[in-house]
Protein backbone atom coordinates (compact mmCIF):
# COMPACT_ATOMS: atom_id res chain seq x y z
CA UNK A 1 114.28 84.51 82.82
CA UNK A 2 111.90 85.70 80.32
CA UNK A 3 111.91 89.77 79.49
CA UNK A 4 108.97 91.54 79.19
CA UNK A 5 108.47 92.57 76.31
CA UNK A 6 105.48 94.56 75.69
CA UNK A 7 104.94 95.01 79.64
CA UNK A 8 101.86 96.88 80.11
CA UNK A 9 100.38 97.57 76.63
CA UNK A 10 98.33 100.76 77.15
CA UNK A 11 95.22 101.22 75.07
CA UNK A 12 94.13 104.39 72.74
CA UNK A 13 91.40 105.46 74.98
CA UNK A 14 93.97 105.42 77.63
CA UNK A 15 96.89 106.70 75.90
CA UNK A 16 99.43 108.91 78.35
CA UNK A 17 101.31 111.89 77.08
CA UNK A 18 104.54 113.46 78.02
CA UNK A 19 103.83 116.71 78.88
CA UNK A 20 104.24 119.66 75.77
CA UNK A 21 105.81 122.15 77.88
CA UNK A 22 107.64 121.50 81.11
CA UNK A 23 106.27 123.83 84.20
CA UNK A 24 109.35 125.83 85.90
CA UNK A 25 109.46 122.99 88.48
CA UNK A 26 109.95 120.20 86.02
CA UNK A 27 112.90 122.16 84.02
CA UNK A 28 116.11 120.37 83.88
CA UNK A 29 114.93 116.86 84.99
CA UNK A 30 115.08 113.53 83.39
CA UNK A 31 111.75 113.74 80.72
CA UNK A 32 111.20 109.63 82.04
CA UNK A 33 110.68 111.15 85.41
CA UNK A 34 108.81 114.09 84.68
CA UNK A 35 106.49 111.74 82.54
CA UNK A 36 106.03 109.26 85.86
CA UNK A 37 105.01 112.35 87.90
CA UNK A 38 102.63 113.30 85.12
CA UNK A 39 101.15 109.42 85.10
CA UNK A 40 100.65 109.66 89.01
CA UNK A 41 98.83 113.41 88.67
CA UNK A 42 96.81 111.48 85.92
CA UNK A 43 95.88 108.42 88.71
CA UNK A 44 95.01 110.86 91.01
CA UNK A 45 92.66 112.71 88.48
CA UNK A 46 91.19 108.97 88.06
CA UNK A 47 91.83 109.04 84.19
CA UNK A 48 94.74 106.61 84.07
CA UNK A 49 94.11 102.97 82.34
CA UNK A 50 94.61 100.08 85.19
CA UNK A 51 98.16 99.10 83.60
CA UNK A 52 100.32 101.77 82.47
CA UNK A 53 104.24 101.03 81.30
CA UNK A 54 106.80 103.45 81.87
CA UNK A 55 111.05 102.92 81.07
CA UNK A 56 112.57 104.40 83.85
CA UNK A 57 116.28 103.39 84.84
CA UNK A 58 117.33 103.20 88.81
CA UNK A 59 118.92 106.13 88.88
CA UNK A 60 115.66 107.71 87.45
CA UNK A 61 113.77 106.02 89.84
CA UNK A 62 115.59 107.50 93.05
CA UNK A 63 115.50 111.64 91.31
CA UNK A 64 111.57 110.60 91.19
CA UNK A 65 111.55 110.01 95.01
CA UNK A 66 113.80 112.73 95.63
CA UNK A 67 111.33 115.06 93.56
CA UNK A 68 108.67 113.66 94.82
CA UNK A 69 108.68 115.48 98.35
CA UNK A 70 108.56 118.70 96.72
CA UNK A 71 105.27 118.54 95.61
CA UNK A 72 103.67 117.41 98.94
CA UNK A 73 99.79 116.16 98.15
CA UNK A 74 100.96 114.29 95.59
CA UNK A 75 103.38 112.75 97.67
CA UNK A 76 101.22 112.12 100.20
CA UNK A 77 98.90 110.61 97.13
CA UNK A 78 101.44 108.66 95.89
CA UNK A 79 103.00 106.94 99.28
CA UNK A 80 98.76 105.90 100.63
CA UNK A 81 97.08 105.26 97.03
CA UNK A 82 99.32 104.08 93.94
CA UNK A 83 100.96 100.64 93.50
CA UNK A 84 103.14 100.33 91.01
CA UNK A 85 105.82 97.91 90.26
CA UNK A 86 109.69 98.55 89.23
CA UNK A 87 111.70 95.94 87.45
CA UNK A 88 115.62 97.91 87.73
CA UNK A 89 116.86 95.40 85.70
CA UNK A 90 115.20 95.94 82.50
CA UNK A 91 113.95 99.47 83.47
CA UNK A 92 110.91 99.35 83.83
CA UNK A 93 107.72 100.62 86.25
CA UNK A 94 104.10 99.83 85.93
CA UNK A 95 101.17 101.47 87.70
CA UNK A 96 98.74 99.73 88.60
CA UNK A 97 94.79 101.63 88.44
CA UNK A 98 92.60 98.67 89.94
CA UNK A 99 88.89 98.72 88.49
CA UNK A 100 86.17 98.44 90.70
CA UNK A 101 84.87 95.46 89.13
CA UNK A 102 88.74 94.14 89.80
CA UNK A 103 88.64 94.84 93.23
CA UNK A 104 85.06 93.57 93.93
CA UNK A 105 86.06 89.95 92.26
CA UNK A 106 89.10 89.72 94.13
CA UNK A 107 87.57 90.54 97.24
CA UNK A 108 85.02 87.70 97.37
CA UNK A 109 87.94 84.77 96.20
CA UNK A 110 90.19 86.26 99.37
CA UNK A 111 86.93 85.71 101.64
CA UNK A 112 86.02 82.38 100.36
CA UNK A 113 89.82 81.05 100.77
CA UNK A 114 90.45 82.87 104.21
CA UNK A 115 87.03 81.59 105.36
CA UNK A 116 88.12 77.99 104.42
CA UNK A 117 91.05 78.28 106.11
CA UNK A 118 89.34 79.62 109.26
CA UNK A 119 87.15 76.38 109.02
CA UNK A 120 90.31 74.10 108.71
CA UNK A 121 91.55 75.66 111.74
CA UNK A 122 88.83 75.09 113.94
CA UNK A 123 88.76 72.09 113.46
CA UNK A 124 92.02 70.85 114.78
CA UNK A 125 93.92 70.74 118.04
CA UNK A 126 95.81 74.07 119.77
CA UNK A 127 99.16 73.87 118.25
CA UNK A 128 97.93 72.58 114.58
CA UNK A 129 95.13 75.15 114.55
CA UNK A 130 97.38 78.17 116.07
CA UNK A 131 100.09 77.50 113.24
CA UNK A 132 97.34 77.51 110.47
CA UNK A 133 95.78 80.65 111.94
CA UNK A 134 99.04 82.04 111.08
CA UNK A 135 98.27 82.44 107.69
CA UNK A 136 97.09 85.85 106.49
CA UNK A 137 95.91 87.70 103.91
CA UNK A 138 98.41 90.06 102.93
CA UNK A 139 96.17 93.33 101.05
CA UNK A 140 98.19 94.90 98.76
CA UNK A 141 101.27 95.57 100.34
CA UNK A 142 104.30 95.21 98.68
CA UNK A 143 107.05 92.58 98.03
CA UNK A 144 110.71 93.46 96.98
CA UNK A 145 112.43 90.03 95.60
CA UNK A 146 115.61 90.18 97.52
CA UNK A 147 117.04 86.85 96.06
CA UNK A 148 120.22 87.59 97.81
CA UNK A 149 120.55 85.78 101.04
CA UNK A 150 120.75 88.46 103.69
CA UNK A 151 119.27 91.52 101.82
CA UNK A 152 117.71 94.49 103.94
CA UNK A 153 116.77 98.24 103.59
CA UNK A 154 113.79 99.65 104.47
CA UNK A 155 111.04 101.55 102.78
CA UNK A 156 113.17 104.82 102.68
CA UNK A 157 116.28 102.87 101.45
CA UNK A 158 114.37 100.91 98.32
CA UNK A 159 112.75 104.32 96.69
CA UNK A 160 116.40 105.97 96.40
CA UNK A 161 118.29 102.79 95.95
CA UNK A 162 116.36 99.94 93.94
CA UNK A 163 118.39 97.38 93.62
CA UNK A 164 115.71 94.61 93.61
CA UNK A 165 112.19 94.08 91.23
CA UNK A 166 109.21 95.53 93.82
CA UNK A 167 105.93 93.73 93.25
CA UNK A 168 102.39 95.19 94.80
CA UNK A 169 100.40 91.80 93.33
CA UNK A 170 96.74 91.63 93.76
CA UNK A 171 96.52 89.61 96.94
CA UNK A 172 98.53 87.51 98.30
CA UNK A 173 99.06 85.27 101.58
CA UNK A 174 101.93 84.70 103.91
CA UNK A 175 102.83 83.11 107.06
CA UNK A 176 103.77 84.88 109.45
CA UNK A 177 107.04 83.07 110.31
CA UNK A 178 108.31 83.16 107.10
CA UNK A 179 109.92 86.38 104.68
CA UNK A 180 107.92 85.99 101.46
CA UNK A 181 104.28 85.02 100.86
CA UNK A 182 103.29 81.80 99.62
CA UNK A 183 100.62 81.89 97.56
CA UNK A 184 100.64 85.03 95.13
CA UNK A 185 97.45 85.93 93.30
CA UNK A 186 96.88 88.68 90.06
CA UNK A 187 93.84 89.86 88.47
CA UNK A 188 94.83 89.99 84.59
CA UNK A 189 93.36 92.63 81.89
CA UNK A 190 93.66 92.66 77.92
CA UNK A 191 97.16 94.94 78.57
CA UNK A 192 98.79 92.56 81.26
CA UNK A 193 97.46 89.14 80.09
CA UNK A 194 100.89 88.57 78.24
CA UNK A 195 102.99 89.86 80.50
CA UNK A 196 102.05 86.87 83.37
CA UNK A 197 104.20 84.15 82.74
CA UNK A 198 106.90 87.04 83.39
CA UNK A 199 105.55 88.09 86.40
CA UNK A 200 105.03 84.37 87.55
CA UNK A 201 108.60 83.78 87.32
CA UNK A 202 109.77 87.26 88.12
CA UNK A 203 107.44 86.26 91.57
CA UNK A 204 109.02 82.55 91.87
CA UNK A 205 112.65 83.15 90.47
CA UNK A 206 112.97 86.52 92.62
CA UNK A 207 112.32 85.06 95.97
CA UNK A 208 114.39 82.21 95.34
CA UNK A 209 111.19 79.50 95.25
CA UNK A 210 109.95 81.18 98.18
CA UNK A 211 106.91 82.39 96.43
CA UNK A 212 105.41 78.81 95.61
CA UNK A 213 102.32 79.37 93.84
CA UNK A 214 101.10 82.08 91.66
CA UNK A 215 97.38 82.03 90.55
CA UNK A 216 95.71 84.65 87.45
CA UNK A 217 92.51 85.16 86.69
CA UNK A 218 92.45 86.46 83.29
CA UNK A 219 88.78 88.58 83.04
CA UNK A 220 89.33 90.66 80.01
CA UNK A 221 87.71 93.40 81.19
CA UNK A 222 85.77 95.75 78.67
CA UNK A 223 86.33 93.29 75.96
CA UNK A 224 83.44 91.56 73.99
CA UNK A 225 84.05 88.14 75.04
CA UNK A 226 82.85 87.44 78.17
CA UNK A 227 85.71 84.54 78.74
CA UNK A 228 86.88 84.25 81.66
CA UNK A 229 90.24 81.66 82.75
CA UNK A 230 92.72 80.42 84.95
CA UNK A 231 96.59 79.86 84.83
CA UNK A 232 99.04 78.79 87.41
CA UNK A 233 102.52 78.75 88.41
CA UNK A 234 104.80 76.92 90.45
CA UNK A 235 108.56 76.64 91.23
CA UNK A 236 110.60 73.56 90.46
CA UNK A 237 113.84 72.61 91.70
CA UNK A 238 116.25 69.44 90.66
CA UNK A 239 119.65 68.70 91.01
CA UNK A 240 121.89 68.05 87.68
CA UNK A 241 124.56 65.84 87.23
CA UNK A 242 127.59 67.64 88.35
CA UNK A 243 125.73 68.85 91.89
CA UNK A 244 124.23 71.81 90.83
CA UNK A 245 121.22 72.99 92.03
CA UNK A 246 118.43 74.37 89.52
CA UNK A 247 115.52 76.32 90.25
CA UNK A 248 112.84 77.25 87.49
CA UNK A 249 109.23 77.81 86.86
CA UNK A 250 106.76 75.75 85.85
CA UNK A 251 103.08 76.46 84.35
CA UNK A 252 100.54 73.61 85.70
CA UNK A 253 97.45 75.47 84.17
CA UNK A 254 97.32 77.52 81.26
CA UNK A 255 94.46 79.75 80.31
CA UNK A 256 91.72 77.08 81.54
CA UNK A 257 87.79 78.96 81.02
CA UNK A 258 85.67 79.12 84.64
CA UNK A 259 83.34 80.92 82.45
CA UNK A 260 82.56 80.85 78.58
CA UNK A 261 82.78 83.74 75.66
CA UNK A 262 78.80 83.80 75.91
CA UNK A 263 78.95 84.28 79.97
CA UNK A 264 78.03 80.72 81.17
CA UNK A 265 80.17 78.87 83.75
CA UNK A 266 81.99 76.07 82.99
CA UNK A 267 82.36 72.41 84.78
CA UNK A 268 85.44 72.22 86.52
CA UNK A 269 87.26 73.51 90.18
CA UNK A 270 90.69 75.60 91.33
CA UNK A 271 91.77 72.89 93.12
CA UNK A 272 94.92 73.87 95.80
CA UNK A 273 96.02 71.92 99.24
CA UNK A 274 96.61 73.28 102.75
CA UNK A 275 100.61 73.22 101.96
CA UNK A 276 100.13 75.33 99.07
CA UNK A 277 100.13 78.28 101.35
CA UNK A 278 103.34 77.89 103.21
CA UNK A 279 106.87 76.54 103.00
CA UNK A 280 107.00 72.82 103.84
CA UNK A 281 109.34 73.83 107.38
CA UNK A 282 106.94 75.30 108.67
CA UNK A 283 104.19 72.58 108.68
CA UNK A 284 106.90 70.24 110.23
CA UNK A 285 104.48 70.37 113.34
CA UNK A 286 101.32 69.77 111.36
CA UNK A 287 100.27 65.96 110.37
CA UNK A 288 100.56 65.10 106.41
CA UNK A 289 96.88 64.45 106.65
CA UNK A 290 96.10 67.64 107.28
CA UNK A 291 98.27 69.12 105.20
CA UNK A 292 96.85 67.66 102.27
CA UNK A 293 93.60 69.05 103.16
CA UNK A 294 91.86 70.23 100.33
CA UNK A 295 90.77 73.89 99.51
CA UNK A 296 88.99 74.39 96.52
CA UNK A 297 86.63 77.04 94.77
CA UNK A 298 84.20 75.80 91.68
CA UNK A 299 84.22 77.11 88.67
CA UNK A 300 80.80 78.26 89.11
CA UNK A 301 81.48 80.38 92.02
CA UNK A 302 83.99 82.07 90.36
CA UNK A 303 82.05 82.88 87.64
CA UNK A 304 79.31 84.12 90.51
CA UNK A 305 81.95 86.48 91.89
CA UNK A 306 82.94 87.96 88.21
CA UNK A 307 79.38 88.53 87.66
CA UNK A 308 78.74 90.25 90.92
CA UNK A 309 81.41 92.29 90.45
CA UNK A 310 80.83 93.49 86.80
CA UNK A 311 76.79 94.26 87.41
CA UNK A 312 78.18 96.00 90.75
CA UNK A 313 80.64 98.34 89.15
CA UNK A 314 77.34 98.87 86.09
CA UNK A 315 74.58 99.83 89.17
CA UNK A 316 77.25 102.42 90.50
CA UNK A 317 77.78 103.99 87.46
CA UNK A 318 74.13 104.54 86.53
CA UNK A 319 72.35 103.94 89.66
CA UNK A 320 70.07 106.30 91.88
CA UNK A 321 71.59 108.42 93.59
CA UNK A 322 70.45 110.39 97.11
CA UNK A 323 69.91 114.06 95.09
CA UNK A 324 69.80 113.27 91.60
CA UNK A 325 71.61 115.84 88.83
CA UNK A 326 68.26 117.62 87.74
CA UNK A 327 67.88 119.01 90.87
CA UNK A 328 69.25 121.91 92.15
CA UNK A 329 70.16 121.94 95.64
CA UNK A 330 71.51 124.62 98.02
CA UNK A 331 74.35 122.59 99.83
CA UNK A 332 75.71 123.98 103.65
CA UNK A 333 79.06 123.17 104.57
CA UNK A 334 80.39 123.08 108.15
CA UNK A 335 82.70 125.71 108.46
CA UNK A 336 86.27 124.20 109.41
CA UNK A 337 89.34 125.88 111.45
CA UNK A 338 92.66 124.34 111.33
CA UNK A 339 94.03 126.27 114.33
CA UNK A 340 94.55 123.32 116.40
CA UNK A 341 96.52 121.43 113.75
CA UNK A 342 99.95 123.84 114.30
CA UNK A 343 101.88 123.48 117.31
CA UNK A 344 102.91 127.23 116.91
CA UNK A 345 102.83 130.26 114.73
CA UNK A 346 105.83 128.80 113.26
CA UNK A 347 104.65 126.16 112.32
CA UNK A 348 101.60 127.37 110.88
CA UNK A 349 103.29 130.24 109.01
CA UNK A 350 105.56 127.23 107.05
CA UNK A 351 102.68 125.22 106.24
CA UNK A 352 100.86 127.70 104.85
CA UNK A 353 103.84 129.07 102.72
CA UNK A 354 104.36 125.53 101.70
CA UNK A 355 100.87 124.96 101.00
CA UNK A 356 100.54 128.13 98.79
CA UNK A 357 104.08 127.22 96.90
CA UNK A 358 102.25 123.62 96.51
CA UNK A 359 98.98 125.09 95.49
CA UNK A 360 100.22 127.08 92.78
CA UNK A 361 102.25 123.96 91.13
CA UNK A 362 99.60 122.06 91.01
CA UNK A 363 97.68 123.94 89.20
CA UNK A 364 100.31 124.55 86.55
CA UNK A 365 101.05 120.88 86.36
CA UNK A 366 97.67 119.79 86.50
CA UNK A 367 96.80 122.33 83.31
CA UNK A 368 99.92 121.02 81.61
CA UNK A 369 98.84 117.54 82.17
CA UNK A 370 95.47 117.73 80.33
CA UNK A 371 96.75 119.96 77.69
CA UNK A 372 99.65 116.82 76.99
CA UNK A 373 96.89 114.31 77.58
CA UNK A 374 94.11 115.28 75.10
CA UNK A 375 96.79 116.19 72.97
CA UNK A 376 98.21 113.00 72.37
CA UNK A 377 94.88 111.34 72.57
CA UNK A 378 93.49 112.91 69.79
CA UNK A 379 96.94 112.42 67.85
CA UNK A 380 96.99 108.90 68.98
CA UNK A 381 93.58 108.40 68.30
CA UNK A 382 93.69 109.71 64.38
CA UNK A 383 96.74 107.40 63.59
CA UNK A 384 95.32 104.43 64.61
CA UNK A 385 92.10 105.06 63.03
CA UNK A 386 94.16 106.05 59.66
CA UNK A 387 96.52 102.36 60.11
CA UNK A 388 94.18 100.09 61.70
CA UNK A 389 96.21 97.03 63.25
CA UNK A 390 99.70 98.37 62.77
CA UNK A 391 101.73 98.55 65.38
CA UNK A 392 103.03 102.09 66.49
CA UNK A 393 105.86 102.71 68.50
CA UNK A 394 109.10 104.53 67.77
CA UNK A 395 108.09 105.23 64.03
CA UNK A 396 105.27 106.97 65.10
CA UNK A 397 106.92 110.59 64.70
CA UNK A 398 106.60 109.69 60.91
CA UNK A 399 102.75 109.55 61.50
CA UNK A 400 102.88 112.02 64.06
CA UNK A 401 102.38 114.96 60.74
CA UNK A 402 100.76 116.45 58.41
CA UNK A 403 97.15 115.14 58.09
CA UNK A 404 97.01 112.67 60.89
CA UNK A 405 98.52 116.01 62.83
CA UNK A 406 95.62 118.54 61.52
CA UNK A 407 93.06 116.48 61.70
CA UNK A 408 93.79 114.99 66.02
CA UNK A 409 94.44 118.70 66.67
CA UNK A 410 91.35 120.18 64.94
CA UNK A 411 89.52 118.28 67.09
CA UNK A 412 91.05 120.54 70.66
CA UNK A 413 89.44 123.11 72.19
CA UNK A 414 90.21 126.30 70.67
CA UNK A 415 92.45 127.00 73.88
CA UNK A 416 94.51 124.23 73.11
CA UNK A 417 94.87 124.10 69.77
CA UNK A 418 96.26 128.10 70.01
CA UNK A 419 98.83 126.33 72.53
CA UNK A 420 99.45 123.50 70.27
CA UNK A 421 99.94 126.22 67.44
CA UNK A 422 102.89 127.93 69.92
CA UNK A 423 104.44 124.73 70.15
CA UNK A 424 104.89 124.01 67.17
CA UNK A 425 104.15 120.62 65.33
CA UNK A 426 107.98 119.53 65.14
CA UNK A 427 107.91 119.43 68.97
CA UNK A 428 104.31 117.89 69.26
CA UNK A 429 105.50 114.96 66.95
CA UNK A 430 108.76 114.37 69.26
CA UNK A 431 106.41 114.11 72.03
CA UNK A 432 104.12 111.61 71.26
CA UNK A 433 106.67 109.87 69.92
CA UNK A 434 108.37 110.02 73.09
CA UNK A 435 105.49 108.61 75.19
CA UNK A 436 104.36 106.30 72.86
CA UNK A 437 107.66 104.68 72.54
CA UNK A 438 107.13 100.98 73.30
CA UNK A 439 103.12 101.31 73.49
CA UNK A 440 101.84 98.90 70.91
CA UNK A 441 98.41 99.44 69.43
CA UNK A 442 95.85 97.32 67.59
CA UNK A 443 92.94 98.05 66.65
């Protein structure tokens, strides 16, 4: 199985920080997790790239979900909004900050292939349609690639014991009679484009070949080529010589344009079959014909939906809006009473001793998280500017001085850089070495 190496390259404008100076809270604790819960505070301040790489072991991994709890909106944030995925064998946990442009694009192929299926359905008798109507569109929930035969534990028992690599793809579609989904589908920036043919066969090889197709659109979003492309993945099985089983992965596109680097589709169609979506057991019902039916989406209409979803995300940033920012407006808010949310006086007296414990956290964290952010960003920003295409990773505490040092920290608020001169450079160059350490940075 392929390792991957270079899992979630995170960009300059992007760049996360381990905090300077640990909060009260965060004293004692593994600096990995401490620089997770930092990365989450950071996706729930919306200033978190859409592919962020972290090296956190299992162990780490189950003090971050028994820290977690402590800090309860961000908990709370955490479990409804942020999908990230954990690899325990090589250590490692991405989070995942979908773009609107992302979401928009992925959207429209999910309609177009749930409304062909719908179509397919309808078309045939009772028990043929009702077992195709079984096929749904899965969201982005979450798949943990139990390869072992027999492997359980619930939601509670994966986030303090990860044994297995837990995926939150894109979109994805499953059958409802059968444990994994079929048909796996990921949206691909300029920081996770190389890391796809491991996540194909992390996808195929982790549920044992149940996963049998894996699809990526590769946009490169905010780069200046408007290219666009498609790769795919599939399992394949034979039997060697002595009787032994094999099971690998297999790429059957690679990197094929639906639209050019000047923006203009291309000729050509994703091109899948009915069976695609599930296991062949449980289309034993269902005639051959019609599970060779064809479902298909051009080129062009792809390229459509990318478009759509890129001038979308453009209008919302600059569009009208219903009281524009010149104006000034006197805004009235409807007072709001939370009597009726506590059962007692009890009850009310904990949350609000809880809430005022949480409050007050927060607010140190969340100052300590965009002190360590600009930090770093100006830091990270000076020494690539200063060695333009090198790669920076652990040897960037030798950059991490003098000049480079002056000149990213001249550029803080006065505020900061007083905190920054507390610190101490010695400690600011351990830290951004520290979460830089296996970012790689180009120009």
């Amino acid at each position: 199985m392929q390792t991957p190496d270079g899992l979630g390259v995170t960009p300059p404008d992007k760049a996360i920080a381990l905090p300077l100076t640990p909060p009260s809270s965060a004293k004692g604790s593994s600096p990995a997790v401490t620089a997770v819960l930092r990365i989450f505070a950071l996706h729930r301040a919306g200033q978190l790239s859409p592919w962020t790489k972290t090296k956190i072991s299992p162990e780490e991994h189950t003090e971050l979900w028994r820290r977690l709890p402590a800090n309860a909106r961000l908990c709370r944030y955490v479990e409804e909004k942020v999908r990230y995925d954990f690899d325990p064998e090589y250590h490692l946990l991405v989070t995942r900050m979908p773009t609107a442009t992302h979401d928009a694009f992925i959207a429209k192929i999910v309609e177009n292939l749930l409304f062909q299926l719908k179509t397919i359905s309808e078309s045939l008798p009772p028990a043929e349609a009702k077992t195709i109507s079984q096929i749904q569109w899965q969201n982005t929930s979450r798949i943990v690639l139990r390869d072992e035969p027999g492997a359980g534990g619930d939601e509670t028992d994966y986030k303090l014991n990860p044994k297995y690599p837990m995926r939150y793809p894109d979109a994805h579609f499953r059958h409802s009679s059968e444990k994994y989904s079929h048909v796996v589908i990921e949206v691909s920036y300029t920081q996770k484009h190389h890391n796809l043919p491991y996540l194909a066969e992390s996808y195929i090889i982790g549920s044992g070949g149940s996963i049998g197709l894996v699809i990526a659109f590769d946009i490169s979003y905010g780069g200046r080529s408007s290219k666009a492309t498609i790769s795919m993945w599939r399992p394949r099985t034979w039997v060697d010589d002595a009787g032994v089983k094999h099971l690998e992965v297999i790429q059957v596109i690679d990197q094929v344009p639906f639209r050019s680097a000047d923006g203009t589709p291309t000729s050509g169609t994703l091109s899948l079959r009915l069976l695609d979506f599930v296991l062949p057991e449980t289309f034993r019902d269902v005639r051959p014909s019609v599970q060779d039916t064809p479902i298909s989406i051009t080129h062009e209409v792809l390229a459509e939906y990318l478009e759509a979803a890129e001038d979308n995300e453009k209008k919302a940033q600059a569009g009208l809006t219903r009281l524009p920012a010149h104006e000034q407006v006197v805004v009235h808010k409807r007072e709001w009473s939370p009597e009726e949310e506590y059962d007692s006086d009890d009850d009310r007296g904990i949350v609000e001793r809880e809430s005022r414990k949480a409050r007050k956290t927060d607010e140190k964290d969340e100052d300590w998280v965009e002190l360590a952010y600009h930090a770093a960003l100006n830091i990270a920003f000076s020494i690539c500017t200063n060695y333009p295409g090198q790669k920076v990773g652990t040897n960037l505490a030798t950059h991490a001085s003098g000049d480079n040092h002056a000149k990213a920290t001249g550029e803080l608020p006065e505020p900061q850089r007083d905190r920054l001169k507390e610190i101490g450079e010695s400690e600011v160059k351990l830290v951004v070495a520290n979460s830089c350490q296996n970012m790689q940075w180009g120009n």
